[in-house]
Protein backbone atom coordinates (compact mmCIF):
# COMPACT_ATOMS: atom_id res chain seq x y z
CA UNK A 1 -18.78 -5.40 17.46
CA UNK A 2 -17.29 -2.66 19.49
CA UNK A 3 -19.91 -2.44 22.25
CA UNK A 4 -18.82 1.70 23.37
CA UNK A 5 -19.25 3.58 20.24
CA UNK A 6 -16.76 5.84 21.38
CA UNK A 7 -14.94 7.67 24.42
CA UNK A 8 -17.29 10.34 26.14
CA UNK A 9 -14.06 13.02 25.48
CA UNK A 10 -13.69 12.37 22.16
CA UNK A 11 -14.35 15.25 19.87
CA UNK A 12 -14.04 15.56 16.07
CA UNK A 13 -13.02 18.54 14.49
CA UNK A 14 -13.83 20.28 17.55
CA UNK A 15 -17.72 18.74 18.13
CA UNK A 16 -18.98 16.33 20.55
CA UNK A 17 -21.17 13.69 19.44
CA UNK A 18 -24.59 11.73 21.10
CA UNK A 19 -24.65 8.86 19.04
CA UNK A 20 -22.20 6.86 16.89
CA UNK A 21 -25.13 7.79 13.92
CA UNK A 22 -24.75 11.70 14.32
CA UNK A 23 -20.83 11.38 14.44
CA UNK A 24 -20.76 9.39 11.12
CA UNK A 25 -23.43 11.40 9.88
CA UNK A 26 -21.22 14.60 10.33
CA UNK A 27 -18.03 12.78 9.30
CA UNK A 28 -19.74 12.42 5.44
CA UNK A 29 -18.81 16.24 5.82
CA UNK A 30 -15.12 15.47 6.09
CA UNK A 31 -14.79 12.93 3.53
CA UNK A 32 -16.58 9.84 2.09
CA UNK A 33 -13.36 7.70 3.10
CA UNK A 34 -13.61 8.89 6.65
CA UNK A 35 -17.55 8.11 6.49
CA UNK A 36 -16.85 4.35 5.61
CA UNK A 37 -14.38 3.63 8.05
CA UNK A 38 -16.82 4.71 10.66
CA UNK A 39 -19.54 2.86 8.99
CA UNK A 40 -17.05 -0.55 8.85
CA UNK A 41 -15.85 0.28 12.93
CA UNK A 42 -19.33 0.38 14.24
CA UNK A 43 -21.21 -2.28 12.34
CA UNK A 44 -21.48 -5.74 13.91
CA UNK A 45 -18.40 -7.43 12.47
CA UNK A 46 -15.25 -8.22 14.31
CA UNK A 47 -12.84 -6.91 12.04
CA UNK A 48 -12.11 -3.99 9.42
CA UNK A 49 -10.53 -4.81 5.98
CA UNK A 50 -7.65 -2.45 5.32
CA UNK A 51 -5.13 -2.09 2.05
CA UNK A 52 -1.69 -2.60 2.61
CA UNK A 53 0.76 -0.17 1.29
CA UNK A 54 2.44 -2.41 -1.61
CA UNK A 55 5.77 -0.83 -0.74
CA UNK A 56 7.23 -4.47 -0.49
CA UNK A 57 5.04 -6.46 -2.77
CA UNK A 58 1.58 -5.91 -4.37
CA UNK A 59 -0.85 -4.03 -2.55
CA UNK A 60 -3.64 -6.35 -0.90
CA UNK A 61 -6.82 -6.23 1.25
CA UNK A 62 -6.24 -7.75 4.95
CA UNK A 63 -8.54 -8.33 8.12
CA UNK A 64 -7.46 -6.63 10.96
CA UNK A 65 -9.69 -7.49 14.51
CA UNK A 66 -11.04 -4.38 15.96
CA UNK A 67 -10.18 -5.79 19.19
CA UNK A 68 -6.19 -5.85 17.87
CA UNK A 69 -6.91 -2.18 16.99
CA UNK A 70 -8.07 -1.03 20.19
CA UNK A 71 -5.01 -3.11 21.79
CA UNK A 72 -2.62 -1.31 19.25
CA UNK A 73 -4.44 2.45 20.72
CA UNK A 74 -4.39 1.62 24.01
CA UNK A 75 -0.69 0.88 23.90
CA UNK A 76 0.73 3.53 21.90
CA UNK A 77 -1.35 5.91 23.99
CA UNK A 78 0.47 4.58 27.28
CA UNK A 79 3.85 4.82 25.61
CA UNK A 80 3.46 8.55 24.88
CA UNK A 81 1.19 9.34 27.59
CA UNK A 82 -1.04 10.66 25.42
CA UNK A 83 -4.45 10.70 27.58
CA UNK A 84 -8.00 11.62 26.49
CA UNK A 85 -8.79 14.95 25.57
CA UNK A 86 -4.83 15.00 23.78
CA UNK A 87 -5.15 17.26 20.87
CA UNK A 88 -4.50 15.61 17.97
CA UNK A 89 -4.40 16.36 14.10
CA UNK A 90 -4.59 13.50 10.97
CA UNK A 91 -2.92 14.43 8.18
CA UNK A 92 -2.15 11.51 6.16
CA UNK A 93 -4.55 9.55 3.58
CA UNK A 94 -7.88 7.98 5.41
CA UNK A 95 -7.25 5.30 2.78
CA UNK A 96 -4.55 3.09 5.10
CA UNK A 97 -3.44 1.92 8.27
CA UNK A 98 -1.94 5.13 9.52
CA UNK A 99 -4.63 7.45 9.38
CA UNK A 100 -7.19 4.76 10.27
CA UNK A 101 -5.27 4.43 13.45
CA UNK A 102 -5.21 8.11 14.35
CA UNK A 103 -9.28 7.89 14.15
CA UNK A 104 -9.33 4.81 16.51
CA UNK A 105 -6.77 6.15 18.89
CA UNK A 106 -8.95 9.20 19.26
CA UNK A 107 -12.32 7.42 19.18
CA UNK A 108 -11.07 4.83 22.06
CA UNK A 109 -8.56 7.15 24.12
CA UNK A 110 -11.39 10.50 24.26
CA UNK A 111 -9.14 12.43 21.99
CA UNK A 112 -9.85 15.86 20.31
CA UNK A 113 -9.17 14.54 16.72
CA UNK A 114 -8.77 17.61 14.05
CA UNK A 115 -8.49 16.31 10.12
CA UNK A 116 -7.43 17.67 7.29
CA UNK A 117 -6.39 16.88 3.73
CA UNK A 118 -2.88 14.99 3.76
CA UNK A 119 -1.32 17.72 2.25
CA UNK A 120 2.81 18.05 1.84
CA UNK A 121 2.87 20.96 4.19
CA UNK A 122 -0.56 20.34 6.17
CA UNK A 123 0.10 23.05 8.62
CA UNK A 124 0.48 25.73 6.51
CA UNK A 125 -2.99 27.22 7.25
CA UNK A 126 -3.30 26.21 10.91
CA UNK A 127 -3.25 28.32 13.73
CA UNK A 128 -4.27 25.61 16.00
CA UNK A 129 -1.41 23.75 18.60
CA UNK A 130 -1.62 19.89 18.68
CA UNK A 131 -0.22 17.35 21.39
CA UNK A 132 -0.13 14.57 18.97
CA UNK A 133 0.05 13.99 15.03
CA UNK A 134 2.18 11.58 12.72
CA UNK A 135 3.45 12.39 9.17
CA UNK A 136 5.83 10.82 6.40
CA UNK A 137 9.11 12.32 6.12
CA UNK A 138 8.13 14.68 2.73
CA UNK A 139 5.30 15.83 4.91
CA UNK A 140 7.84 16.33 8.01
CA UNK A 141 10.54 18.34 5.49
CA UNK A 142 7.65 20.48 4.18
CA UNK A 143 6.91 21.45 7.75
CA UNK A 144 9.86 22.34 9.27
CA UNK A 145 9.13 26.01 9.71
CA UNK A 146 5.56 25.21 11.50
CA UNK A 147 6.35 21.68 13.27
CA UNK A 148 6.16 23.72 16.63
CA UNK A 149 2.28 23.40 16.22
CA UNK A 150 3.09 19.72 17.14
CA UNK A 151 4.27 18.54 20.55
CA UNK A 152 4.99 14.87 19.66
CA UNK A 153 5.51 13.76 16.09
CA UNK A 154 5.86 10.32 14.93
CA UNK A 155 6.92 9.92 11.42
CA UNK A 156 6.59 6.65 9.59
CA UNK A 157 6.20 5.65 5.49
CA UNK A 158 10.05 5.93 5.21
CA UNK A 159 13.09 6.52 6.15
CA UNK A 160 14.39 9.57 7.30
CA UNK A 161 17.23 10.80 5.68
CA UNK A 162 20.28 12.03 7.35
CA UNK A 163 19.93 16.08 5.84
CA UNK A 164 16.69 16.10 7.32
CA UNK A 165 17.55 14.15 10.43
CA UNK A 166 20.05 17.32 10.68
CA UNK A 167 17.47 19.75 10.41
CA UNK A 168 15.31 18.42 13.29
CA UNK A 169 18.41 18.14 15.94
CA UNK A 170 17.66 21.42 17.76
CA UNK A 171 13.57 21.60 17.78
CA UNK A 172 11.40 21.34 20.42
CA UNK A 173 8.97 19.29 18.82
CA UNK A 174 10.08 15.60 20.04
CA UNK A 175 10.05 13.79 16.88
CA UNK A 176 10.08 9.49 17.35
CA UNK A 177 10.53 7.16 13.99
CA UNK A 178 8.35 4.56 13.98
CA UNK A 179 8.61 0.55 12.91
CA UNK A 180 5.56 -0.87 12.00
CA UNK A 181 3.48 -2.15 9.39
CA UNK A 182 -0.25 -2.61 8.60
CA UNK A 183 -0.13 -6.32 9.36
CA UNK A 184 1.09 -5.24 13.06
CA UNK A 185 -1.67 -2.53 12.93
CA UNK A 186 1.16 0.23 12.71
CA UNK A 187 3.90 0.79 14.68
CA UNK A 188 4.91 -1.74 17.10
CA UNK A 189 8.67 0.36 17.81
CA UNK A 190 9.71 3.53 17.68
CA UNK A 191 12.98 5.60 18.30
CA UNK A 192 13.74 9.48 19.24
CA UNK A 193 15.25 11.22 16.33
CA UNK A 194 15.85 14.60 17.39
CA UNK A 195 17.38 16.38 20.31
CA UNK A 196 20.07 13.87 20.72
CA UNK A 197 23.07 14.39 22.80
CA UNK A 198 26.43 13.39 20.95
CA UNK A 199 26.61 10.43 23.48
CA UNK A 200 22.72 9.38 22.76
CA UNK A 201 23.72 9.29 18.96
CA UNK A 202 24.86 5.47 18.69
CA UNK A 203 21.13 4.30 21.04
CA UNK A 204 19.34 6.54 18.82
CA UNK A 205 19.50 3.97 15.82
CA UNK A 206 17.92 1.47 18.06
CA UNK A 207 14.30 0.87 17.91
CA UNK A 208 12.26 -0.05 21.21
CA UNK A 209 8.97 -1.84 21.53
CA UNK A 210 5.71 -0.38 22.90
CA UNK A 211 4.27 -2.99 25.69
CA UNK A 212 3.41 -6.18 25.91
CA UNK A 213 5.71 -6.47 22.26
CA UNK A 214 8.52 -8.85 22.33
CA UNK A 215 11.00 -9.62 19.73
CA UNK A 216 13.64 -11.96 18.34
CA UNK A 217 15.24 -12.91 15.25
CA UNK A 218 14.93 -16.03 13.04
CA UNK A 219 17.94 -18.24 10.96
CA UNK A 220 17.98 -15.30 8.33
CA UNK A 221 18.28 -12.67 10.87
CA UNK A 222 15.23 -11.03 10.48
CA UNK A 223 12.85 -9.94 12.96
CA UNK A 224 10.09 -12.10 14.11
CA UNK A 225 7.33 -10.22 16.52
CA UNK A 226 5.89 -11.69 19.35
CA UNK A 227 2.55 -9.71 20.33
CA UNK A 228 -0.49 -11.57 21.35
CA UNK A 229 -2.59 -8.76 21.86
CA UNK A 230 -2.76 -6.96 18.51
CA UNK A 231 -1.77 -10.65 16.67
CA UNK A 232 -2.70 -13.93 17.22
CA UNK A 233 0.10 -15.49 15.30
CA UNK A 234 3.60 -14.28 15.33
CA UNK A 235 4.73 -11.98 12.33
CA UNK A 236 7.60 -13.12 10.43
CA UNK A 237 9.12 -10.42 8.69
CA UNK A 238 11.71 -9.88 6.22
CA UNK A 239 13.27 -6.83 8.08
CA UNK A 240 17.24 -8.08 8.57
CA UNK A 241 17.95 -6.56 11.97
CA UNK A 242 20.96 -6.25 14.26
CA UNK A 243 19.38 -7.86 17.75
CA UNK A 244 20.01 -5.70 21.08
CA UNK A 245 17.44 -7.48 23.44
CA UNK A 246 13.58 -8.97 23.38
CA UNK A 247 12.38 -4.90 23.28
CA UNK A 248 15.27 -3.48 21.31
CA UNK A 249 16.89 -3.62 17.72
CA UNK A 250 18.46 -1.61 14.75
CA UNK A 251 16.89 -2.17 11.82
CA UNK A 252 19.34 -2.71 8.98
CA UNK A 253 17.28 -3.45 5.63
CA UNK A 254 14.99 -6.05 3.84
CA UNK A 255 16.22 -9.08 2.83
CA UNK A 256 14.40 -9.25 -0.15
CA UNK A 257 16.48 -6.12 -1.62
CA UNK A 258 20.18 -7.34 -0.62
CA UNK A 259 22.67 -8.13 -3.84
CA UNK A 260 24.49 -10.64 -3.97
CA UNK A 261 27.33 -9.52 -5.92
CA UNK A 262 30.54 -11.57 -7.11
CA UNK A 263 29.75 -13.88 -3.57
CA UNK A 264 29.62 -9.97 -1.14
CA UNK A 265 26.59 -9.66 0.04
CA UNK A 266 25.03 -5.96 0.37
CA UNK A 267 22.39 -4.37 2.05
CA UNK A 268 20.87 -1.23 -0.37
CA UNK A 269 19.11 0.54 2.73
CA UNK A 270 22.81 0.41 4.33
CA UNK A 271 24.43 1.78 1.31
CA UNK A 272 21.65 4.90 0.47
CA UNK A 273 22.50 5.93 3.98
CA UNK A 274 25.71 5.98 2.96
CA UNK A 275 25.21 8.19 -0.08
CA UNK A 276 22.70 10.52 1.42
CA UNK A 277 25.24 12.23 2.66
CA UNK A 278 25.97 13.56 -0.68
CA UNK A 279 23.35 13.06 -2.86
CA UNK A 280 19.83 15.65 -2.98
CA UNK A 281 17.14 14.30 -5.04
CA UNK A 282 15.50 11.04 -4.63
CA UNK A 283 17.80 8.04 -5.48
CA UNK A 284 18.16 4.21 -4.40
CA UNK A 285 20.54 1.38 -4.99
CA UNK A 286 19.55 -1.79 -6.75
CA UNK A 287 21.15 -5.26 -8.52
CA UNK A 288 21.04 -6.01 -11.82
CA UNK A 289 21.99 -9.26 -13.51
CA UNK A 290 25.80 -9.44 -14.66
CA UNK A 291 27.74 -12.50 -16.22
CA UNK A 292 30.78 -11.64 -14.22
CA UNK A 293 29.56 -10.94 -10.82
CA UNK A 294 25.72 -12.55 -10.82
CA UNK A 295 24.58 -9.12 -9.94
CA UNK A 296 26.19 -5.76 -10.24
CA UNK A 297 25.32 -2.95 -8.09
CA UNK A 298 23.77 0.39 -9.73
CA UNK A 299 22.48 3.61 -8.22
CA UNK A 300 19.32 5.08 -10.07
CA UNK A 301 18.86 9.02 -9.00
CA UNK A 302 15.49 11.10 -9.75
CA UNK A 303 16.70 14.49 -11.63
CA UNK A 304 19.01 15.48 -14.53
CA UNK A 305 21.97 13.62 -15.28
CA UNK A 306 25.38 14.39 -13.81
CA UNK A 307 28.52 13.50 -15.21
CA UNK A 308 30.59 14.04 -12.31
CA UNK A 309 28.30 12.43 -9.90
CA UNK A 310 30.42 8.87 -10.04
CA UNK A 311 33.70 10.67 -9.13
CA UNK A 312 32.01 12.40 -5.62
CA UNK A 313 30.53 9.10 -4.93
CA UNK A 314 34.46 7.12 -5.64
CA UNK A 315 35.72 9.82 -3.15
CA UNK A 316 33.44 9.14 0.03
CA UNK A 317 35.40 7.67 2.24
CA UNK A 318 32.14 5.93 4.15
CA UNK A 319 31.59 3.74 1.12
CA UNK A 320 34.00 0.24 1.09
CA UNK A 321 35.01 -0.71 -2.80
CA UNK A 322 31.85 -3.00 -3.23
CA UNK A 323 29.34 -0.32 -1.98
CA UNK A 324 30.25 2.08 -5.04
CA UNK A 325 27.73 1.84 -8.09
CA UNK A 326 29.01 0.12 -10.92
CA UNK A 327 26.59 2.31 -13.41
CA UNK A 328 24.10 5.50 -12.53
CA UNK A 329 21.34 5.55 -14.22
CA UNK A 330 18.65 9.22 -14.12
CA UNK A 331 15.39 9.80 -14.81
CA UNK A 332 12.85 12.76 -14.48
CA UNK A 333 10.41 11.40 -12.76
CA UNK A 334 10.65 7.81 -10.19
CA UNK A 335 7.19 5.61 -9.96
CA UNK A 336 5.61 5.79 -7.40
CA UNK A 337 2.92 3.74 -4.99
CA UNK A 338 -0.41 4.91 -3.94
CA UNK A 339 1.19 6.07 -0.25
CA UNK A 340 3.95 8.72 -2.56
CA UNK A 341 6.75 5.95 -1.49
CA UNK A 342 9.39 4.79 -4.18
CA UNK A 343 7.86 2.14 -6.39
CA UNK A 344 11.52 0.72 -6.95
CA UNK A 345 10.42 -2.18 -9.09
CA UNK A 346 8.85 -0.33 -11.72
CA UNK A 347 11.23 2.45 -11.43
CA UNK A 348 14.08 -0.02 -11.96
CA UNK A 349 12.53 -1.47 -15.11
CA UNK A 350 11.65 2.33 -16.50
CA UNK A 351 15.16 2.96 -15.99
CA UNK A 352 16.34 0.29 -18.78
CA UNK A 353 18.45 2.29 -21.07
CA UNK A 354 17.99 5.64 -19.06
CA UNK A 355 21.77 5.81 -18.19
């Protein structure tokens, strides 16, 4: 049971509030979603149950202590400096972690929380200036021409590819990727993205922790976190990183997607940084079974076909001889998971025969 409804400073959508009744009351106005949370935060339970994503497996319902939660607030609020009455806007779906934690950052830090419907280009009609907001990258490339309504940015729900990364070099928004997931109640890392010095380009793919977060890796090389105040066991993951120190690492992929083809093992996430260099639409790399090699190596893009498309991708230099697609499969439209990411199992199995 959270025993201070809420911070004295906190405001929602521009209102102050006398009573934890009259602010969930008045958040029915905003959405029914929103409403519940509220409802599930302030009754006498210890813990809210929240959805996971099902970007890496099926999507399931977890129990997440509000105490964690408030742990997970306070610390991204120190990291950022982000004190109470920080102007802050939620644009991403009530429905998971994310947005959740934007409404318990503000409710426990005294924020002045704005919301709005998660949108592709949720600033379009805002006048308003915001210290604080986070977005997923399609929401971030929609943006670009109004992200100066947002002082700090952090973007999670996927990677960031390296066109946009390119687009965000020179504004003044600071822009941080985050690491996280809803089992760590969000991010537990983040890195600066944008307005990198040539010389800050090589730290830059390095994620650090937020406090009292420590790290390390197990005998598969992925990332185990150690953080006792927003977990009370340590979370296993099956993120393959590169370790720097206890608060740093480069995250390289998920160990669950690499190939193991002809006995060479690769890492897809490695690979479609590789080829987003040249490639527009929507696309990922995958392994399919082979007699020769065990599995060969494809690359599935979202669009029209393109003959030539093979020959650009034999002729970039970044790519070694295993790391180019054996077959390139298109389709009009990829599946998708509830949260808009890339549902690449069932877009790998709609692809059968699609090449």
């Amino acid at each position: 049971m959270i025993k201070s409804p809420f911070h004295s400073a906190f405001k929602l959508q521009g209102k102050s509030f006398n009573s934890k009744e009259e602010l969930i009351d008045f958040s029915k106005e905003i959405s029914a979603e929103v409403a519940e949370f509220l409802m599930d935060w302030f009754d006498n339970k210890s813990f809210v149950e929240v959805k996971t994503s099902g970007s890496t497996g099926k999507p399931k319902i977890i129990q997440l202590q509000k105490a964690y939660m408030i742990n997970s607030a306070k610390a991204t609020g120190e990291y950022f400096n982000l004190a109470e009455k920080t102007t802050a806007l939620l644009c991403m779906s009530h429905n998971y972690i994310a947005g959740k934690m934007m409404l318990v950052r503000a409710l426990i830090l005294g924020w002045h929380l704005d919301i709005v419907e998660p949108a592709s280009n949720p600033l379009k009609n805002l006048e308003k200036q915001y210290d604080f907001s986070a977005m997923v990258p399609l929401q971030l490339q929609n943006s670009l021409g109004e992200i100066h309504k947002i002082k700090t940015l952090i973007v999670g729900g996927g990677m960031v590819s390296e066109e946009l990364l390119g687009k965000i070099q020179n504004l003044k928004t600071e822009i941080f990727a985050t690491y996280g997931m809803t089992e760590t109640i969000t991010h537990i890392a983040v890195k600066r993205i944008n307005q990198l010095r040539h010389a800050e380009l090589v730290s830059s793919s390095h994620y650090k922790t937020l406090p009292n977060i420590k790290i390390s890796v197990d005998k598969r090389g992925c990332l185990v976190i150690d953080a006792p105040k927003i977990s009370e066991e340590k979370v296993i993951t099956n993120d393959l990183v590169e370790f720097i120190s206890e608060t740093e690492f480069k995250w390289l992929g998920r160990i669950d997607n690499v190939i193991n083809s002809g006995g060479i093992k690769l890492i897809p996430e490695q690979i479609e940084e590789k080829l987003a260099r040249i490639l527009k639409n929507r696309f990922f790399v995958a392994g399919i079974s082979d007699i020769v090699l065990g599995e060969k190596l494809i690359l599935i893009c979202e669009g029209i076909q393109n003959d030539d498309l093979l020959k650009e991708i034999q002729h970039l230099q970044t790519l070694s001889a295993y790391e180019i697609p054996k077959e390139i499969y298109f389709l009009e439209n990829f599946m998708e998971t509830e949260t808009k990411k890339i549902d690449r199992t069932k877009t790998l199995a709609l692809s059968n025969g699609k090449k």
